[in-house]
Structures are given as C-alpha cells and as structure tokens.
N, C-alpha and C. Protein backbone atom coordinates (compact mmCIF):
# COMPACT_ATOMS: atom_id res chain seq x y z
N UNK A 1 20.79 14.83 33.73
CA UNK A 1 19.52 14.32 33.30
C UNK A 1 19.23 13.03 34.05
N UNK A 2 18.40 12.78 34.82
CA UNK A 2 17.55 11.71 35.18
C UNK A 2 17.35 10.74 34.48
N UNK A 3 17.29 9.19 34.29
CA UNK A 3 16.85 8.53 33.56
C UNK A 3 16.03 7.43 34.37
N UNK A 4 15.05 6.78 33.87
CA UNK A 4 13.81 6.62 33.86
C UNK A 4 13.75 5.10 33.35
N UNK A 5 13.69 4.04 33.56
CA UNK A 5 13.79 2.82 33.06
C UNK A 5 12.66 1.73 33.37
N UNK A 6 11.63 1.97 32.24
CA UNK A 6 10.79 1.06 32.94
C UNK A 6 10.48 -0.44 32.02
N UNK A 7 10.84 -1.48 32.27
CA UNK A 7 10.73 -2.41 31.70
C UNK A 7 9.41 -3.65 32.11
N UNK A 8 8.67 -3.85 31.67
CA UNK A 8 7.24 -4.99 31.41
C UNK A 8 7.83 -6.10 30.88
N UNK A 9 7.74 -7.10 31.82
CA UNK A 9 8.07 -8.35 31.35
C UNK A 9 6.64 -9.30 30.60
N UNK A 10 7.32 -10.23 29.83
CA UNK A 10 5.92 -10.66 29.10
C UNK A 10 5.16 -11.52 30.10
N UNK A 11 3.94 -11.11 29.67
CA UNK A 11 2.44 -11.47 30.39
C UNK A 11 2.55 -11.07 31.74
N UNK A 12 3.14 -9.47 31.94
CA UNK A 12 2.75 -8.59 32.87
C UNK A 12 1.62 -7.92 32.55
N UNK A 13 0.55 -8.13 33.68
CA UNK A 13 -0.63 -7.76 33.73
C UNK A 13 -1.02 -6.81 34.45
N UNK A 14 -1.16 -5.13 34.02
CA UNK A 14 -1.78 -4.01 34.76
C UNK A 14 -3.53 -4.10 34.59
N UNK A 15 -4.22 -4.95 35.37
CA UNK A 15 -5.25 -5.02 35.63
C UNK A 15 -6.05 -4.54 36.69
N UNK A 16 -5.76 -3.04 36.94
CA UNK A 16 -6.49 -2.92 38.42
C UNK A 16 -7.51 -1.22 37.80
N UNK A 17 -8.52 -0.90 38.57
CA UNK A 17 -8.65 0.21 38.29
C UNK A 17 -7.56 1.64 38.59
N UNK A 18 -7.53 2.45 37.42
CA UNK A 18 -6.78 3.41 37.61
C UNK A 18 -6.97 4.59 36.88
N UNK A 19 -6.67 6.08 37.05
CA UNK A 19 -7.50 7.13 36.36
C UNK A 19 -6.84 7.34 35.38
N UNK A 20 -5.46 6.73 35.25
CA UNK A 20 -4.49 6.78 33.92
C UNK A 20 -3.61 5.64 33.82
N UNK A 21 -3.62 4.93 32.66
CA UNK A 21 -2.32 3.87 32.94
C UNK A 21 -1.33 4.02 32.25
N UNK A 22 -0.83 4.72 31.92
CA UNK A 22 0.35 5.73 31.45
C UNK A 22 0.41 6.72 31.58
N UNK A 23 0.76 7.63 32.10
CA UNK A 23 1.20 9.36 31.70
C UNK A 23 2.05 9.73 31.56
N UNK A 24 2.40 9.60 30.31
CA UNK A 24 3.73 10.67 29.97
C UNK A 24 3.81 12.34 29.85
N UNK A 25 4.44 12.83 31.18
CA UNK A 25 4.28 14.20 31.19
C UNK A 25 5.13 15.08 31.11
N UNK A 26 6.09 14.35 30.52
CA UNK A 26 7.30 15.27 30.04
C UNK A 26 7.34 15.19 28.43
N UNK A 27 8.39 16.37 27.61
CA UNK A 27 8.51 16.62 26.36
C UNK A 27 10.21 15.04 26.30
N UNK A 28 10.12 14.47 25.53
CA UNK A 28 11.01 13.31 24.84
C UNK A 28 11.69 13.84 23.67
N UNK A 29 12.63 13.55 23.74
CA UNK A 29 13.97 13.97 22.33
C UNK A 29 13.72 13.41 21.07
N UNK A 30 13.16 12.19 21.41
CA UNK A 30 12.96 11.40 20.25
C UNK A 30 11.53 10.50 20.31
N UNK A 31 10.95 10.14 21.38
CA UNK A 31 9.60 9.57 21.12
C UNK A 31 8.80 9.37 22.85
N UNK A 32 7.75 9.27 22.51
CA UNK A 32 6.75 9.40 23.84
C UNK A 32 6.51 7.65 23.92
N UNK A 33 6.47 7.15 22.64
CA UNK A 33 6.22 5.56 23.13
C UNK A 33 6.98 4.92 21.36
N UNK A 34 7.89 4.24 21.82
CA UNK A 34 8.82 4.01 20.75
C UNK A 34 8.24 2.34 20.44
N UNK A 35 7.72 2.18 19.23
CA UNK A 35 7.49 0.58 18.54
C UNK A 35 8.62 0.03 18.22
N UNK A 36 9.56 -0.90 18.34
CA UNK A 36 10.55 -1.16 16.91
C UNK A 36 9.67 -2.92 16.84
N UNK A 37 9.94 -2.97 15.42
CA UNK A 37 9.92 -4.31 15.12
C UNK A 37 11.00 -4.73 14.23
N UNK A 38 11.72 -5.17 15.36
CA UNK A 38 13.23 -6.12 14.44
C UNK A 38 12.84 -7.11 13.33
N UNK A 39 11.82 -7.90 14.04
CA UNK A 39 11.48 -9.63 12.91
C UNK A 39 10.10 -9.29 12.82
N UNK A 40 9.08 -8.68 13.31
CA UNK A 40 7.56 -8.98 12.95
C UNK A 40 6.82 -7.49 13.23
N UNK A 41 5.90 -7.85 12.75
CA UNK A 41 4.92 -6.22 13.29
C UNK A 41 4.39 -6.65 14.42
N UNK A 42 4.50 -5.72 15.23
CA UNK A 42 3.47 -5.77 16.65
C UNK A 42 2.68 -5.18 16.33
N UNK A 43 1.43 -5.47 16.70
CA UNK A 43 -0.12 -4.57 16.51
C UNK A 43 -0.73 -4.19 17.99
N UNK A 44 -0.91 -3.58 18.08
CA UNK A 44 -1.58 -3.02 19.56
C UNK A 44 -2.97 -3.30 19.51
N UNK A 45 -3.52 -4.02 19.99
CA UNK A 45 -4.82 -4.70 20.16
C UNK A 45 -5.84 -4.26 21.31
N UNK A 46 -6.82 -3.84 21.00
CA UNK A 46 -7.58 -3.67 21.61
C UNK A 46 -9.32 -5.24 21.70
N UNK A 47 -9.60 -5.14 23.06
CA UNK A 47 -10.63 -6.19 23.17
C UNK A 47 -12.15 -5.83 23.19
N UNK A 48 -12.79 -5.90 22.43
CA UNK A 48 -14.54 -4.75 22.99
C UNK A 48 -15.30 -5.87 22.46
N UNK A 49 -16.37 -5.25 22.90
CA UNK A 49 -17.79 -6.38 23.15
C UNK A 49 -17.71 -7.36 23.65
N UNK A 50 -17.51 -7.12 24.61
CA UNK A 50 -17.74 -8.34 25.47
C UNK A 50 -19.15 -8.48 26.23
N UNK A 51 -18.84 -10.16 26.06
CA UNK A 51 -20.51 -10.81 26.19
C UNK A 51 -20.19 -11.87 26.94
N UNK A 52 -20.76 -12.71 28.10
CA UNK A 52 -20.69 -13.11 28.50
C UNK A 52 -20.73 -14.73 27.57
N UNK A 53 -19.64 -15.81 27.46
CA UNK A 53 -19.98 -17.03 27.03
C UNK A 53 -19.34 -16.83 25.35
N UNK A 54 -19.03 -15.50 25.18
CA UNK A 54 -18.19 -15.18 23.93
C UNK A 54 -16.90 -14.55 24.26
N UNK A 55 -15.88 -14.93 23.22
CA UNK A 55 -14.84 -14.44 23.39
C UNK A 55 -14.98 -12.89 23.52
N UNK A 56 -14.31 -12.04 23.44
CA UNK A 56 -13.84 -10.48 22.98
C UNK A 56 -14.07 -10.28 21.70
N UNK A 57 -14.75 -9.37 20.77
CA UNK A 57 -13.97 -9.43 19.70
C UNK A 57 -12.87 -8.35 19.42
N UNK A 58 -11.92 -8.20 18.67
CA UNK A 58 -10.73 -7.87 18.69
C UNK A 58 -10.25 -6.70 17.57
N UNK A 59 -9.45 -5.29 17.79
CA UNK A 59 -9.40 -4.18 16.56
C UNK A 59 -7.79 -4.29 17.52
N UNK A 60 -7.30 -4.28 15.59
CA UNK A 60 -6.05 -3.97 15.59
C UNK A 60 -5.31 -3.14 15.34
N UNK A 61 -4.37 -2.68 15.80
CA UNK A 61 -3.32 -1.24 14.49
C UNK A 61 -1.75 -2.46 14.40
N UNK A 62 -1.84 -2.31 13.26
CA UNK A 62 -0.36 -2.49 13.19
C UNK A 62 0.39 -1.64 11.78
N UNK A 63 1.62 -1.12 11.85
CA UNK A 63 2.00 -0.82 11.10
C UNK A 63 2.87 -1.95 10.17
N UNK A 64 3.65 -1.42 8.75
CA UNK A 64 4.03 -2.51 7.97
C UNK A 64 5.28 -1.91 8.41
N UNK A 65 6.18 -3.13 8.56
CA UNK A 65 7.52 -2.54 8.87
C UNK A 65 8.63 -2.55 7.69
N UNK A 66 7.94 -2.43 6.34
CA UNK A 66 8.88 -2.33 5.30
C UNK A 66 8.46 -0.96 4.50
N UNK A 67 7.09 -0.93 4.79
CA UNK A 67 6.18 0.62 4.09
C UNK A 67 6.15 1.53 5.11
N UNK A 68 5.38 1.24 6.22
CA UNK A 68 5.54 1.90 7.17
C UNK A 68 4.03 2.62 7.26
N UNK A 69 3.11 1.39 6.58
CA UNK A 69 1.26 2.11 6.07
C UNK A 69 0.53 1.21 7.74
N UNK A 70 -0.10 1.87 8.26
CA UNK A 70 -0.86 2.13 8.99
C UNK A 70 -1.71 1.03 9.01
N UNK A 71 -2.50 -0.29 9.51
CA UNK A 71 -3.37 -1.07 9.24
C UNK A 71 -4.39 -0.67 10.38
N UNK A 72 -5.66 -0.49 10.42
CA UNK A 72 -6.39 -1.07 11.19
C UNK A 72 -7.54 -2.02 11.10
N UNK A 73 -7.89 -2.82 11.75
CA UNK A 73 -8.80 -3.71 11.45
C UNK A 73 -9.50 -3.98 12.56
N UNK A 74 -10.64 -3.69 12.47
CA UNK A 74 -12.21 -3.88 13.56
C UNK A 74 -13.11 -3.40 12.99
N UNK A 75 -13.58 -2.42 14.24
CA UNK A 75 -15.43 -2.32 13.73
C UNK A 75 -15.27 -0.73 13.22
N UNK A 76 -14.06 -0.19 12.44
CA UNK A 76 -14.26 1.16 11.47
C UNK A 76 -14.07 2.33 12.24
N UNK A 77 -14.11 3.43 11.72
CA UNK A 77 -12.69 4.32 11.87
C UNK A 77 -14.33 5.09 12.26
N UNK A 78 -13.94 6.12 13.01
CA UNK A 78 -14.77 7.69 13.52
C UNK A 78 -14.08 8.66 13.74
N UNK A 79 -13.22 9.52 12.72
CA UNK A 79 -13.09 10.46 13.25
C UNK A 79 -13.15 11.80 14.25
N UNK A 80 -14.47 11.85 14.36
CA UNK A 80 -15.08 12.86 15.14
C UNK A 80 -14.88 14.53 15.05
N UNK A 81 -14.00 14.40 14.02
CA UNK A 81 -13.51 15.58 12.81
C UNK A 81 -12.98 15.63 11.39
N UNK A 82 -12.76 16.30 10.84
CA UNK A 82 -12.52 15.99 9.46
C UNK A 82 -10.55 15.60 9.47
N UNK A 83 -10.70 15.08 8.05
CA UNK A 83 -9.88 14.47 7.54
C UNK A 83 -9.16 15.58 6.15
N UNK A 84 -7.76 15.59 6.61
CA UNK A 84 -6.98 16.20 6.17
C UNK A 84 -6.08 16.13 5.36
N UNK A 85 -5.37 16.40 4.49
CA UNK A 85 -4.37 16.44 3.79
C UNK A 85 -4.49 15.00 2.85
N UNK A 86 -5.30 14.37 2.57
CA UNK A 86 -5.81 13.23 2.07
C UNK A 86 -5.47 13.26 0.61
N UNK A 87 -4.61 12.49 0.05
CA UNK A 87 -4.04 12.62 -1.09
C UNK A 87 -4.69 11.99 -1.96
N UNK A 88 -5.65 10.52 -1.92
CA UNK A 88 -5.95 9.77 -2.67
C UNK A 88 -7.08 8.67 -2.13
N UNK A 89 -8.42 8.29 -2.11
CA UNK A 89 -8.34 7.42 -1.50
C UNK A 89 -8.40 6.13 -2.29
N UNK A 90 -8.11 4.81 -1.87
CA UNK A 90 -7.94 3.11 -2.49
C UNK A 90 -8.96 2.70 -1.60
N UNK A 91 -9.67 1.24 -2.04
CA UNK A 91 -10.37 0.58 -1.93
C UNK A 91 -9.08 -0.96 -2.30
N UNK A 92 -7.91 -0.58 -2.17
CA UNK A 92 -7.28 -1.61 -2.89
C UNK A 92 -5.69 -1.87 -2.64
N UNK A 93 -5.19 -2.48 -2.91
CA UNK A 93 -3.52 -2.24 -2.42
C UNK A 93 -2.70 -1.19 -3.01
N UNK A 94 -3.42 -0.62 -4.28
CA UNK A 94 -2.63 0.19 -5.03
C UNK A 94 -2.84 1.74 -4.29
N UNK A 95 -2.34 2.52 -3.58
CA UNK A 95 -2.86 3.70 -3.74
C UNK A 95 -3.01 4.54 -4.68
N UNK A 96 -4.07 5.51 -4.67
CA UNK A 96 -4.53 6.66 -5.17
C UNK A 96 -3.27 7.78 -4.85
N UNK A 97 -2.94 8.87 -6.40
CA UNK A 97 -1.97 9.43 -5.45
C UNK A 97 -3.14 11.24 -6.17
N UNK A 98 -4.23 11.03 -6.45
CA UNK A 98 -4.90 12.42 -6.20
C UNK A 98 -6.25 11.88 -5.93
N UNK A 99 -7.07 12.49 -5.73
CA UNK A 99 -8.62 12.58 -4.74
C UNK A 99 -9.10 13.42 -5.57
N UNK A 100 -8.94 14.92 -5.90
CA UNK A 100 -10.29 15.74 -6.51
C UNK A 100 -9.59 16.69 -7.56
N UNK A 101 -11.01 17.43 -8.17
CA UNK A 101 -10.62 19.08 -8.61
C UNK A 101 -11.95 19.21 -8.38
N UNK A 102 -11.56 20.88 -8.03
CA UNK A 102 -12.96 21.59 -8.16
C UNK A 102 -12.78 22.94 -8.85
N UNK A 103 -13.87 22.62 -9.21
CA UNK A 103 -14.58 24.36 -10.42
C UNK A 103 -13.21 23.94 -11.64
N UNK A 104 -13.05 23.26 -11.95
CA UNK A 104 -11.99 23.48 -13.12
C UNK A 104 -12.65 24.36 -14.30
N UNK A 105 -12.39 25.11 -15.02
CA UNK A 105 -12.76 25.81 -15.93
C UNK A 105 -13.04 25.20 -17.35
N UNK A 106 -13.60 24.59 -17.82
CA UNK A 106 -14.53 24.42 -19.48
C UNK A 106 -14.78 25.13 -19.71
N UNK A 107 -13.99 25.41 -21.19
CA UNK A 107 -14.33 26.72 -22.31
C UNK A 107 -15.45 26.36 -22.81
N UNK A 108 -15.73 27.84 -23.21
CA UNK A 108 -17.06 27.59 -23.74
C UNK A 108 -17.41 27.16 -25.26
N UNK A 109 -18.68 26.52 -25.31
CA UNK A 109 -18.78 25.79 -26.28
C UNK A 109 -18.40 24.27 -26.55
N UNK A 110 -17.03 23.87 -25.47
CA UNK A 110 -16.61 22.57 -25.78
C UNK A 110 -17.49 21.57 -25.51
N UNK A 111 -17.19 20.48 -26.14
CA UNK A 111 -17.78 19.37 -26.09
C UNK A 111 -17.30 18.41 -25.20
N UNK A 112 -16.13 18.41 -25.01
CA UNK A 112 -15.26 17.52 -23.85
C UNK A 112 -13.99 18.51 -23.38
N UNK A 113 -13.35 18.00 -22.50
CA UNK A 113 -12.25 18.61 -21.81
C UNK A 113 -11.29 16.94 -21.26
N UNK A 114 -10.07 17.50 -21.26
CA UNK A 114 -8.66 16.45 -20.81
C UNK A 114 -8.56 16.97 -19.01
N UNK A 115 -8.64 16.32 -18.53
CA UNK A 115 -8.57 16.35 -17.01
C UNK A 115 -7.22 16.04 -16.80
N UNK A 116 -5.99 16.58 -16.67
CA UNK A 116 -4.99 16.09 -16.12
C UNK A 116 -4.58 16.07 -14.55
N UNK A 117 -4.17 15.60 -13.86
CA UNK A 117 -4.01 15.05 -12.70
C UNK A 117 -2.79 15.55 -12.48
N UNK A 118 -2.81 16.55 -11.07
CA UNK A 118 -1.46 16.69 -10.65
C UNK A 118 -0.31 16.22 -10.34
N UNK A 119 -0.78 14.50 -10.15
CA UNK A 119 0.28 13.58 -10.17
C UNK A 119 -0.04 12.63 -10.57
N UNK A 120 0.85 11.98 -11.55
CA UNK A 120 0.03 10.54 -12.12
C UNK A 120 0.22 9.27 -11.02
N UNK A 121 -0.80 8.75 -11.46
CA UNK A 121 -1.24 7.91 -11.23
C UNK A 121 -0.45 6.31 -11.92
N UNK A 122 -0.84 5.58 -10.72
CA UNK A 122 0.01 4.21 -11.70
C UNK A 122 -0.30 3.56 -12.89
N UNK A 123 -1.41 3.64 -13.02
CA UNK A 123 -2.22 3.23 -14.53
C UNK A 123 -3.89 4.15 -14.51
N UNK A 124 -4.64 3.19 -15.36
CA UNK A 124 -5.80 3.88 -15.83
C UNK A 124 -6.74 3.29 -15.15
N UNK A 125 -6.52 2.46 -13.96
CA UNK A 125 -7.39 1.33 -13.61
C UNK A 125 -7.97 1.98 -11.97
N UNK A 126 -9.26 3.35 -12.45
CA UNK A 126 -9.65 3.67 -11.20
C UNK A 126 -10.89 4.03 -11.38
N UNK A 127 -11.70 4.75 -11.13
CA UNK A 127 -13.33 4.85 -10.79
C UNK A 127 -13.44 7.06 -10.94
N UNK A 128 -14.19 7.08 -11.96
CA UNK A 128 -14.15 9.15 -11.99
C UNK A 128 -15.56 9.45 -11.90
N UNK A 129 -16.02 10.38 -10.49
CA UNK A 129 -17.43 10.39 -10.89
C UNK A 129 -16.78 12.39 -10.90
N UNK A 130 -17.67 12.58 -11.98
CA UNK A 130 -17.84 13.79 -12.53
C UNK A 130 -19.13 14.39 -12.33
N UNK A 131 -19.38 15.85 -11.93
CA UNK A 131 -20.16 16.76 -11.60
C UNK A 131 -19.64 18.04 -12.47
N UNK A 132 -20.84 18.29 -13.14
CA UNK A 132 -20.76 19.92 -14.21
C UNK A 132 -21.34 20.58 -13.86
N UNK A 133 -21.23 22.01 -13.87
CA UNK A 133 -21.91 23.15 -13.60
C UNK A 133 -23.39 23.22 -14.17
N UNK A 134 -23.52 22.59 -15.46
CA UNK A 134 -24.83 23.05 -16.84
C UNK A 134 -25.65 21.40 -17.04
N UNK A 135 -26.62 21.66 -17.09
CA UNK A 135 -27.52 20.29 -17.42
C UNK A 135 -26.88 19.21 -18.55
N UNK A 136 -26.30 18.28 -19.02
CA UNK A 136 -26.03 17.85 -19.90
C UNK A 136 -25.72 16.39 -19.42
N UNK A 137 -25.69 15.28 -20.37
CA UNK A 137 -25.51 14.65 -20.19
C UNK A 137 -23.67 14.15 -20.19
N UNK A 138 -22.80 12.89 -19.60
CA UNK A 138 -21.52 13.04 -20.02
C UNK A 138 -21.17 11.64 -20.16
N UNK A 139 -19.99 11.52 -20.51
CA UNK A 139 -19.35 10.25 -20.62
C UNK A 139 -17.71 10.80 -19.92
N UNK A 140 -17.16 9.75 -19.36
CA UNK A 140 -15.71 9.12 -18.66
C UNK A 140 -15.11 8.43 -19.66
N UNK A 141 -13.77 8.83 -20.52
CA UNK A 141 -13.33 8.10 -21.36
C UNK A 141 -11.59 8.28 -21.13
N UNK A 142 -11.01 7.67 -21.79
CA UNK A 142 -9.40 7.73 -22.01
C UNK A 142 -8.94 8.24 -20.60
N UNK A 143 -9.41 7.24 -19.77
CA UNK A 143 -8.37 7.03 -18.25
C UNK A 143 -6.83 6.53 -18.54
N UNK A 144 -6.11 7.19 -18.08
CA UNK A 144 -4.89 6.88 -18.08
C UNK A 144 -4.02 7.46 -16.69
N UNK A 145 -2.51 7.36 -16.87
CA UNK A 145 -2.14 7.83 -15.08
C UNK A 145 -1.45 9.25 -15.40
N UNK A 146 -2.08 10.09 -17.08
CA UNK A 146 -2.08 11.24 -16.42
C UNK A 146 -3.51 12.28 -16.44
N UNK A 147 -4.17 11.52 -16.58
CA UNK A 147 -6.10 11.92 -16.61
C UNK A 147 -6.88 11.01 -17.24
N UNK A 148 -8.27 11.85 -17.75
CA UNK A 148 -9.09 11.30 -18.39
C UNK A 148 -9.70 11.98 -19.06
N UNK A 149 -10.36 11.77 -19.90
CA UNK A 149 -11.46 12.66 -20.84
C UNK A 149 -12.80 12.62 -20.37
N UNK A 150 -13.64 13.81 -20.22
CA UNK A 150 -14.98 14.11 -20.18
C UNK A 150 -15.83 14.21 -21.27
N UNK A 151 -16.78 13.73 -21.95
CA UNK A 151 -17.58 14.37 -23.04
C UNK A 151 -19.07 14.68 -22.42
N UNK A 152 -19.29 15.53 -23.56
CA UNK A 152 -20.14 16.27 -22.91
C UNK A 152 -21.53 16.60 -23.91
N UNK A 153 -22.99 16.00 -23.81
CA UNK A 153 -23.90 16.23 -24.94
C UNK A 153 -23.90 17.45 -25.44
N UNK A 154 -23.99 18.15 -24.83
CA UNK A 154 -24.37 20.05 -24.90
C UNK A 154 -23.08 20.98 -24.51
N UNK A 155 -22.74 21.24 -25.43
CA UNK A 155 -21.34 22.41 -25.34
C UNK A 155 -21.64 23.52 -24.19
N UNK A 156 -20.33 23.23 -23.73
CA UNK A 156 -20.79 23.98 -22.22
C UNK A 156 -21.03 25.57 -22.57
N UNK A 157 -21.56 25.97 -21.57
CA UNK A 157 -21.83 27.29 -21.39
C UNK A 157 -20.50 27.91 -20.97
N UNK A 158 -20.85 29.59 -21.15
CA UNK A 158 -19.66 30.54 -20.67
C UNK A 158 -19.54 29.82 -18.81
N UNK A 159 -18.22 30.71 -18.41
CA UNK A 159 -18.05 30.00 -17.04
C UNK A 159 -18.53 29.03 -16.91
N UNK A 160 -18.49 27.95 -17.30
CA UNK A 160 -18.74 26.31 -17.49
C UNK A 160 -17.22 25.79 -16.43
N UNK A 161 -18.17 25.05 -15.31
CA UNK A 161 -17.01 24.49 -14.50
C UNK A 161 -17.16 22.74 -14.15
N UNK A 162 -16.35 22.40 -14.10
CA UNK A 162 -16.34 20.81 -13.11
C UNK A 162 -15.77 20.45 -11.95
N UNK A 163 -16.77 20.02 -11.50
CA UNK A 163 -15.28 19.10 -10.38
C UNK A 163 -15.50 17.47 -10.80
N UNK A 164 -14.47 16.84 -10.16
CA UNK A 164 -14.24 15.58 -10.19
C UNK A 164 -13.46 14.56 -9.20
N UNK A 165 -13.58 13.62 -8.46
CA UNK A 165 -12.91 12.50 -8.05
C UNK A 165 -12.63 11.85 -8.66
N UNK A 166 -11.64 10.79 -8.10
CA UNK A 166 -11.55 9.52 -8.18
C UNK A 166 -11.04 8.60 -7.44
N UNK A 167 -11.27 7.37 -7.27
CA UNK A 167 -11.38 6.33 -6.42
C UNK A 167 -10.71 5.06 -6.75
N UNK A 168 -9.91 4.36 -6.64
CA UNK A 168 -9.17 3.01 -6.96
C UNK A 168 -9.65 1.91 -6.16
C-alpha cells in the first residue's frame, strides 16, 4: 500500500485559481477528511458577502466534541431536497425526540382522545398543533413526556382521524 502524507502548516495559504482544491479519489478505510479535536472544536468557516470597505461576513459548522451535535451558524440552511429521518424538531437546547402522527384513528362519537408518543419526551414543556378530519372545534390539554390530550366540541364522526406535531 502506498502512503500519502500531506501535511498544511498553519497560515498555509491555497489561494490561486483551481478547478478543485481537494480531490479525494480513492475509497479510505476509515475517513475521506478526518476532524479530531483533542482541547477545542474546530469549525470550518466559510467567508461570503463580500463588499468592498466591509469585512466578510462569516458561516460556521462546528461540531460539539462531547455530543457530537452539528452547529451551524450564518445566513440558514437550503436543502435543495427534502429532509429525512427527522426525529424531532427544537427551537431550543432540549431536543424533541418525536415530530408527528398522521390519520391516527378517533372512535366514533368521542369527545377527546390520549395521544401517546412513541417515545417520551423529557417533560411536558412543548408546542401541539392538531389537525382533525371533521369540523369542530378543539383544545390541547395534559401535555406530558408520554402525550397529550385532545378535546373535541362535536364527537367525532365514524373514520374520524388526526394528525398532529410538535415543536419544543
């Protein structure tokens, strides 16, 4: 096996035009571009908008090197496709550990239904917007981290369904 050793000393500067400034074109045993952070997080920084007589302004990634959660910080995320396997989303340090249901089934006639959550949650302290199949009015009550309660003005109809989020 060949080995390959390329070392960047600090405030080495690849500043020239070029049609790639990395290519890694082989398959790696263990990683294509390896981070470690012994004492601190490194964030990989990027510089955009630039204006003449203003600095750069500046988007970061860094990961946490005790969680291992993902940060970025600039001007907001674009996928340019959808988003997958999404367990929960936070607005907050706590994560969310469910996101939805859909069509859940309400018997008929009821007045409310218990929403339990496939995985609880750390407490009761999150945000449920609810959507019903049948005209009625509802209420969000008895949040806790293993659901919540729905009530409901008008006893649902046969095949009476919901979906629901929630948000932290």
């Amino acid at each position: 096996m060949k080995r390959l050793a390329m070392t960047f000393v600090a405030d080495t500067e690849l500043d020239h035009t070029a049609g790639v400034g990395i290519n890694c074109g082989a398959d790696f045993a263990d990683a294509a571009v390896l981070f470690q952070q012994p004492h601190a997080e490194q964030p990989v920084k990027w510089h955009y908008a630039h204006a003449e007589g203003r600095p750069p302004r500046q988007a970061t990634l860094t990961v946490s090197k005790t969680t291992g959660r993902l940060h970025f910080a600039g001007g907001g995320v674009s996928t340019g496709g959808p988003l997958t396997d999404v367990a929960g989303l936070s607005a907050e340090d706590m994560p969310a550990r469910n996101l939805r249901g859909k069509n859940v089934p309400v018997a008929a006639a009821s007045r409310s239904i218990r929403v339990r959550f496939p995985q609880p949650e750390s407490d009761g302290d999150y945000a449920v917007f609810v959507e019903q199949s049948w005209l009625t009015d509802r209420a969000v009550g008895k949040k806790g981290p293993e659901g919540f309660t729905v009530s409901f003005s008008d006893p649902a109809p046969e095949s009476a369904t919901l979906d629901w989020m929630i948000v932290r």
